[in-house]
C-alpha atoms as a PDB file:
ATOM      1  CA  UNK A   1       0.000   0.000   0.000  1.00  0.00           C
ATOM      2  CA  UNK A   2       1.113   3.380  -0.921  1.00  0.00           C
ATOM      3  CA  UNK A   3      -0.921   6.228   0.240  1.00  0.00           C
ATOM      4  CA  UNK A   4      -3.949   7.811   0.368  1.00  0.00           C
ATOM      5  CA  UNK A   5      -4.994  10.053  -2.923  1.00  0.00           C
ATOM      6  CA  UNK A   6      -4.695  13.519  -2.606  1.00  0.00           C
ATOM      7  CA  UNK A   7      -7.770  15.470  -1.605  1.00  0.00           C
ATOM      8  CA  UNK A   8     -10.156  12.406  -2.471  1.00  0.00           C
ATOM      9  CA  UNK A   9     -13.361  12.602  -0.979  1.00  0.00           C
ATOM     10  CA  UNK A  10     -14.261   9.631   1.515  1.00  0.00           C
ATOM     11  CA  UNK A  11     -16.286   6.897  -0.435  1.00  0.00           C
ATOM     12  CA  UNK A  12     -18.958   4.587   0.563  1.00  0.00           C
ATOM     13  CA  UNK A  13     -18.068   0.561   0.170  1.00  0.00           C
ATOM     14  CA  UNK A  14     -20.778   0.687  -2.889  1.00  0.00           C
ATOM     15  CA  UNK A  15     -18.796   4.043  -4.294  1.00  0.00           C
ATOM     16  CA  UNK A  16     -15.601   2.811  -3.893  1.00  0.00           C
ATOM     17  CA  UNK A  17     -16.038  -0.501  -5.538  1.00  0.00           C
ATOM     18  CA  UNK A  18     -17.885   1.267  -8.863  1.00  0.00           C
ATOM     19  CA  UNK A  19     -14.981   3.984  -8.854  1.00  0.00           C
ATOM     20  CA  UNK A  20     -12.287   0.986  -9.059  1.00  0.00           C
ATOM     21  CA  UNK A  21     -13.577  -0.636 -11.760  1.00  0.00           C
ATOM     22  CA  UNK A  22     -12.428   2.542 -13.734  1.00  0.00           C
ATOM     23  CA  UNK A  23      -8.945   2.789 -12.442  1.00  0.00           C
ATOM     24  CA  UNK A  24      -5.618   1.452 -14.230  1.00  0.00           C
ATOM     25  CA  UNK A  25      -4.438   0.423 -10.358  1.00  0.00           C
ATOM     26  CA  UNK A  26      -5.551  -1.378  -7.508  1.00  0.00           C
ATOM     27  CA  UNK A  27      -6.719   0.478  -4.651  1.00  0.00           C
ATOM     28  CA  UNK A  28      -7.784  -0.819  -0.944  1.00  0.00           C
ATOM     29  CA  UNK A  29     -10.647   0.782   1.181  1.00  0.00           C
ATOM     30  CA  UNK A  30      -9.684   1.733   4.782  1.00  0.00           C
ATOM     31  CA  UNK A  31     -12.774   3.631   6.422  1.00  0.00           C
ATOM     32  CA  UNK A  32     -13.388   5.730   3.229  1.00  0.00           C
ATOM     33  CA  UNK A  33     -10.138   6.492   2.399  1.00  0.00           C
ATOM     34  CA  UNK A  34      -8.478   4.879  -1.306  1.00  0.00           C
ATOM     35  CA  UNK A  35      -4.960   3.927  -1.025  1.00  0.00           C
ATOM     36  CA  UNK A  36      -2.798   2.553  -4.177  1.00  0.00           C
ATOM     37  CA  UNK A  37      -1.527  -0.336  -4.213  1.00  0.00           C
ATOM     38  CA  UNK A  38       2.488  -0.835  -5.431  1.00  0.00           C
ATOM     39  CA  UNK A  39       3.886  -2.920  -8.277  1.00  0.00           C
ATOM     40  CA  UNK A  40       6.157  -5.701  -7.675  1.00  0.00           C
ATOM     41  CA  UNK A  41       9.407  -6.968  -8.800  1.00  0.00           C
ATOM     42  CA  UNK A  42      10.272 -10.130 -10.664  1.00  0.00           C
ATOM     43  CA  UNK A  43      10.816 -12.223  -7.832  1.00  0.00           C
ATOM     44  CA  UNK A  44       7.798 -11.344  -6.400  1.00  0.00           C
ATOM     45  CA  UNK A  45       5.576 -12.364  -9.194  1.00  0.00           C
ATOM     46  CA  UNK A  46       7.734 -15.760  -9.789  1.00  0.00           C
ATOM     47  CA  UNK A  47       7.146 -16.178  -5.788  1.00  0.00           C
ATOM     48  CA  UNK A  48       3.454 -15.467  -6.451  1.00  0.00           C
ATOM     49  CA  UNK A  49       3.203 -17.683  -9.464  1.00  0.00           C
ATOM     50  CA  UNK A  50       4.591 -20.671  -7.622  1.00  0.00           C
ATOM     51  CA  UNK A  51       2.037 -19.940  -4.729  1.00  0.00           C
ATOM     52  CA  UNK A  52      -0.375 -20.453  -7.267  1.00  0.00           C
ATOM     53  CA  UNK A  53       1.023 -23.270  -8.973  1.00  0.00           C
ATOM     54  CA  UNK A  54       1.259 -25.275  -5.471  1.00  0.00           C
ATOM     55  CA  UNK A  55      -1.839 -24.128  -3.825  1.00  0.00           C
ATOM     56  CA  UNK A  56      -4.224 -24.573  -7.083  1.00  0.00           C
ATOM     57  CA  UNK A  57      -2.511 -28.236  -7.365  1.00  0.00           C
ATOM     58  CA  UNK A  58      -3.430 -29.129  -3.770  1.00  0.00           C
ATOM     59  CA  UNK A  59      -6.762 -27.490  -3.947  1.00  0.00           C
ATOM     60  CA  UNK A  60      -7.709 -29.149  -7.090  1.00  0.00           C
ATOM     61  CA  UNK A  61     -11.580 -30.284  -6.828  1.00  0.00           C
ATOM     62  CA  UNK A  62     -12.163 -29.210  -3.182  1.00  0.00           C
ATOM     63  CA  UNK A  63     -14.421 -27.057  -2.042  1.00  0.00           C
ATOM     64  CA  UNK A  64     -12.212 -24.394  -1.402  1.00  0.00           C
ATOM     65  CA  UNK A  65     -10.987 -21.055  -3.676  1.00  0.00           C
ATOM     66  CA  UNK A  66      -7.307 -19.894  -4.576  1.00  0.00           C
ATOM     67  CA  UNK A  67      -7.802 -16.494  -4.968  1.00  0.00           C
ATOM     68  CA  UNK A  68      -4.910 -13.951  -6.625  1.00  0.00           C
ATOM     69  CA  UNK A  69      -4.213 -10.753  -5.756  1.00  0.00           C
ATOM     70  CA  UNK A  70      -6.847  -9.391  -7.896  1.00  0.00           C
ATOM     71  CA  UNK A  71      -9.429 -10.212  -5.577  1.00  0.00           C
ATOM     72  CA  UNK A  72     -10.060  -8.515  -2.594  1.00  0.00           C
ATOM     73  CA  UNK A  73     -10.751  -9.926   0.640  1.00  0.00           C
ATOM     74  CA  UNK A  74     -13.685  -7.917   3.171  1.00  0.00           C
ATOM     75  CA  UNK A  75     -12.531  -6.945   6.688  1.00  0.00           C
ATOM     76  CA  UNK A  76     -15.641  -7.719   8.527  1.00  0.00           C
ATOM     77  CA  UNK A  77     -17.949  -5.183  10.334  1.00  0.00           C
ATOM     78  CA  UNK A  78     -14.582  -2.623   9.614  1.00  0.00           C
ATOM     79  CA  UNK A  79     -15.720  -1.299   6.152  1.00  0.00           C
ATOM     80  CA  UNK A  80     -12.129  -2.381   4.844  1.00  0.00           C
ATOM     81  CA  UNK A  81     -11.017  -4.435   1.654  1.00  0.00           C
ATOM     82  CA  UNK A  82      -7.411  -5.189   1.087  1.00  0.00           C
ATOM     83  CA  UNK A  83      -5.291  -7.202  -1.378  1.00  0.00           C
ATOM     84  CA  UNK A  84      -3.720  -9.946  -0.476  1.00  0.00           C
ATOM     85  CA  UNK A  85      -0.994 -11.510  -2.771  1.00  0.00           C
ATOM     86  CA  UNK A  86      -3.207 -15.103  -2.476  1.00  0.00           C
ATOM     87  CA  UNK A  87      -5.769 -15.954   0.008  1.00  0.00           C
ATOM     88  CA  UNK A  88      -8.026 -19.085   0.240  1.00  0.00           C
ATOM     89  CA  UNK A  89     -11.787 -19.493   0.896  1.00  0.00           C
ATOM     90  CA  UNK A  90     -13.315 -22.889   1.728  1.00  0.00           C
ATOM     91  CA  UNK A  91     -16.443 -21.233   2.885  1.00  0.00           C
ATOM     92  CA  UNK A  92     -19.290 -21.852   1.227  1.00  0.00           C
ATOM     93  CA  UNK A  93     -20.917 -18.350   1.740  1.00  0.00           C
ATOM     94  CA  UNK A  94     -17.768 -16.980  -0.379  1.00  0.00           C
ATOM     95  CA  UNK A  95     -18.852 -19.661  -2.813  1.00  0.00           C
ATOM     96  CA  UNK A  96     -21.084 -17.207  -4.919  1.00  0.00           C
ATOM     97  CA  UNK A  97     -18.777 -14.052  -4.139  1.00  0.00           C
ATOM     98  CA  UNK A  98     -18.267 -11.725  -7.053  1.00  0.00           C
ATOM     99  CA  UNK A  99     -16.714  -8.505  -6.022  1.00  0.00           C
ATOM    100  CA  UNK A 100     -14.562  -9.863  -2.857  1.00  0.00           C
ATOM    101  CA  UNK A 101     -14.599 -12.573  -0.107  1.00  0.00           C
ATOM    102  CA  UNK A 102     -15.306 -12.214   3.880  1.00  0.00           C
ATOM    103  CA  UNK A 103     -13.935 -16.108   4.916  1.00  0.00           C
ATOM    104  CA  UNK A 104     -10.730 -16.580   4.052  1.00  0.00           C
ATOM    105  CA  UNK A 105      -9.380 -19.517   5.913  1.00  0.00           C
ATOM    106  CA  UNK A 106      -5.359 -18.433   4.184  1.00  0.00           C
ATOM    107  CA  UNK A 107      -3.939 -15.543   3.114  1.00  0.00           C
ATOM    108  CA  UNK A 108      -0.464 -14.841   1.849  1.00  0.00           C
ATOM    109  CA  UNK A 109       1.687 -11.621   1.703  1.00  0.00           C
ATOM    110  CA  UNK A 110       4.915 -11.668  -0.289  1.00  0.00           C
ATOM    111  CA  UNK A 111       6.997  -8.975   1.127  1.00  0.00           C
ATOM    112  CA  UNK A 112       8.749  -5.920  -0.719  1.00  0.00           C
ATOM    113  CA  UNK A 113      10.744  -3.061   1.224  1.00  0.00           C
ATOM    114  CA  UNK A 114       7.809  -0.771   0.884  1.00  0.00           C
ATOM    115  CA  UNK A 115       5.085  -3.042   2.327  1.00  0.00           C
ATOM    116  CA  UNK A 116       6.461  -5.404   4.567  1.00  0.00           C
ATOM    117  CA  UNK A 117       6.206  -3.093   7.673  1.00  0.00           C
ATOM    118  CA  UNK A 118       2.122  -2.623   7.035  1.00  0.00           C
ATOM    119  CA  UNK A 119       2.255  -6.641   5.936  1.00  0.00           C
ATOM    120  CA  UNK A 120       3.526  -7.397   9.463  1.00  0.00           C
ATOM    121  CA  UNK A 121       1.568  -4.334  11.485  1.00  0.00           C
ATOM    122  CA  UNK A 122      -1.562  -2.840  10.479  1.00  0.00           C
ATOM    123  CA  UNK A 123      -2.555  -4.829   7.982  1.00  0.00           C
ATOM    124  CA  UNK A 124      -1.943  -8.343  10.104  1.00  0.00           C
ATOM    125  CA  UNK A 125      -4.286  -6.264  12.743  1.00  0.00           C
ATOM    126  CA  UNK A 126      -7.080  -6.450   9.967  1.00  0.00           C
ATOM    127  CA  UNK A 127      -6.946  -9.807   9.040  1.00  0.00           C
ATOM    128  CA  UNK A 128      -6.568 -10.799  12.698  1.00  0.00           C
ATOM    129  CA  UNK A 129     -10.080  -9.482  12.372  1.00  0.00           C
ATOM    130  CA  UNK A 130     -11.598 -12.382  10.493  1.00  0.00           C
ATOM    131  CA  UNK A 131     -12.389 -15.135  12.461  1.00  0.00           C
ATOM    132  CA  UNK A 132     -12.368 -17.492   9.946  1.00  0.00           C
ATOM    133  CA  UNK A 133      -8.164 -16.752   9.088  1.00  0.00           C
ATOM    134  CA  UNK A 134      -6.349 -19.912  10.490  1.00  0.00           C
ATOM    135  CA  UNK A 135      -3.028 -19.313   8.631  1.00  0.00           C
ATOM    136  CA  UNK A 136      -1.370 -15.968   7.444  1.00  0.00           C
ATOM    137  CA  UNK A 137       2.005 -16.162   5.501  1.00  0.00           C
ATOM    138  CA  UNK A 138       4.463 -13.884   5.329  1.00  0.00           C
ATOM    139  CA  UNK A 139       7.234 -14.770   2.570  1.00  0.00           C
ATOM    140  CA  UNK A 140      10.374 -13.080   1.850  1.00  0.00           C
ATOM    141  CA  UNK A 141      11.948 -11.826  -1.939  1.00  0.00           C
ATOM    142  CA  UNK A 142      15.407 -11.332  -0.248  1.00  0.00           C
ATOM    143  CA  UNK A 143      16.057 -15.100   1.000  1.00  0.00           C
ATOM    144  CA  UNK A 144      14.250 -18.387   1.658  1.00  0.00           C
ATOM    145  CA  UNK A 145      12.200 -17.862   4.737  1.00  0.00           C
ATOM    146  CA  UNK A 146       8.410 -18.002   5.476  1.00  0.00           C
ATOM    147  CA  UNK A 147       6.687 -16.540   8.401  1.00  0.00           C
ATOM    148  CA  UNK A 148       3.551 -18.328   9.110  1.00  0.00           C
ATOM    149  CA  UNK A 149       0.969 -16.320  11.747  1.00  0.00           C
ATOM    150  CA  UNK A 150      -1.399 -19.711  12.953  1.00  0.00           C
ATOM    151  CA  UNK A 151      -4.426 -19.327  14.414  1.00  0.00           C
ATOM    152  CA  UNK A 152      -4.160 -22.372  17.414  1.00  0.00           C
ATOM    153  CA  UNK A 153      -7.401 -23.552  18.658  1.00  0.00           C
ATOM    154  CA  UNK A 154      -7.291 -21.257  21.877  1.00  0.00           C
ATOM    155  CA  UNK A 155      -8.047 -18.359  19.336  1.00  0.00           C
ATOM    156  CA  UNK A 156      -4.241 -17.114  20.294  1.00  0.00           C
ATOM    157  CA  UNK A 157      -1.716 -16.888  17.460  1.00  0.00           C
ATOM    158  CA  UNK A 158       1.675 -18.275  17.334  1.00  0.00           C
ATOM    159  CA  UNK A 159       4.394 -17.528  14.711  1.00  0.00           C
ATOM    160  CA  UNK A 160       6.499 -20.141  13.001  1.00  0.00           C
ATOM    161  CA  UNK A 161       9.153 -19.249  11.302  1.00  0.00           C
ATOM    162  CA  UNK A 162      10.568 -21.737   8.168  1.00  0.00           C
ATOM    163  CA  UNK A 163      13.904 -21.346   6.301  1.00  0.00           C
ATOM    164  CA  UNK A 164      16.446 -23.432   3.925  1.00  0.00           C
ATOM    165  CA  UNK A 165      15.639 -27.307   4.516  1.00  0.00           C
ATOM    166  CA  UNK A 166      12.249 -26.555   6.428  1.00  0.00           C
ATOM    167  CA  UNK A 167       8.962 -28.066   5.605  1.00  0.00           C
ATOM    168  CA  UNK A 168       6.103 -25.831   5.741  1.00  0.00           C
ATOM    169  CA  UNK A 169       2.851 -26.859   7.501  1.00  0.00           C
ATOM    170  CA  UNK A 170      -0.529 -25.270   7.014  1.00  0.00           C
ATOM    171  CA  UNK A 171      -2.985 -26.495   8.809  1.00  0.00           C
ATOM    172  CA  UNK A 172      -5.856 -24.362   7.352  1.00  0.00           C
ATOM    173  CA  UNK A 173      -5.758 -26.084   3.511  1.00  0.00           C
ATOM    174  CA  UNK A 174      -4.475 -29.641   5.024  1.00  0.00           C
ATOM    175  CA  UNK A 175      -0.492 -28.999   2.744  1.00  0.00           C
ATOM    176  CA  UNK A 176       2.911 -29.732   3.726  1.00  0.00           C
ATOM    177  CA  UNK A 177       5.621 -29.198   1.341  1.00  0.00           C
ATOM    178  CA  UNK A 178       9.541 -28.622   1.414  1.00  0.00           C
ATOM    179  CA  UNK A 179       9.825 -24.701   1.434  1.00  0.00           C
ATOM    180  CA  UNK A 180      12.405 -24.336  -1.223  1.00  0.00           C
ATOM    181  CA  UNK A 181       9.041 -25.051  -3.802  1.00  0.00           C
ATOM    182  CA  UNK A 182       7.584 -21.511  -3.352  1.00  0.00           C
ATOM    183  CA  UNK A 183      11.273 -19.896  -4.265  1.00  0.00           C
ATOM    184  CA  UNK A 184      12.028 -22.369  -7.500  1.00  0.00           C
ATOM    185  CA  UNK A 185      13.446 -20.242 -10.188  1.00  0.00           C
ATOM    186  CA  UNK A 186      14.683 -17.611  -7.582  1.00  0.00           C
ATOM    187  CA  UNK A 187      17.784 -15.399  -7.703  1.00  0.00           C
ATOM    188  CA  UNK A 188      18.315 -14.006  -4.889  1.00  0.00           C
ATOM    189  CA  UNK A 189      20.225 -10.238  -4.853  1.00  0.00           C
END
């Protein structure tokens, strides 16, 4: 997330969502307020792609959605929609969603210099929100690390943090897999 437009007049969810239909960028809604969303680098989008290449295998014929970071995901009861990189539904009341989901179950951040503060802070706050999130993944550009937020069964959250040689458990799709498959085709720096 950038920043907030210039002198933009606070918008209504129903405004907001016909004005960004018009716009050549992305744009998340925080309590009326637009902000733009950032491009990414190479490694971020071969990161992203191999997200969607693992998830989308495992999640083949299940009841559950891969979403990209075209769709936006609702911050219940907070009049907020954000961007994720990837999240995952398996609830059926996303199942006819067309404009953005309010039960995602995963949700994935790959990290750039000028997000990964707001990934890790504010924006963790808001999904922290949704009672339905059991995993949240944080995944670096710079190096082979994972940080997984899990929701445990006490409602508290615990962090888990995966690097070279580590396999990666998330309990929320039912997937374990060696880590070094989300950075395949990586050069790091």
């Amino acid at each position: 997330m950038v920043a907030a437009l210039e002198h933009s007049p606070k918008l209504t969810p129903e405004e907001y969502f016909e004005w960004e239909e018009r716009q050549e960028v992305r744009h998340e809604y925080i309590d009326g307020e637009v902000y733009a969303m950032t491009g990414g680098t190479v490694n971020h989008a071969q990161i992203a792609a191999n997200w969607t290449i693992l998830l989308g295998n495992h999640l083949r014929g299940s009841n559950c959605r891969l979403l990209s970071s075209d769709a936006r995901v609702e911050i219940k009861d907070l009049n907020r929609y954000v961007y994720p990189d990837m999240s995952v539904t398996c609830d059926e009341r996303d199942r006819t969603a067309t404009q953005f989901i309010s039960y995602p179950c995963l949700v994935a951040e790959v990290l750039s210099p000028a997000t990964e503060a707001y990934d890790r802070g504010e924006k963790f706050k808001l999904y922290r929100r949704s009672s339905s999130l059991r995993d949240y993944l944080l995944v670096s550009t710079d190096k082979i690390a994972v940080d997984l937020y899990h929701r445990t069964d006490d409602d508290r959250w615990e962090i888990i943090n995966y690097v070279v040689g580590d396999v990666v458990a998330l309990d929320s799709i039912n997937l374990t897999f060696p880590i070094e498959q989300v950075f395949e085709g990586i050069t790091f720096g």
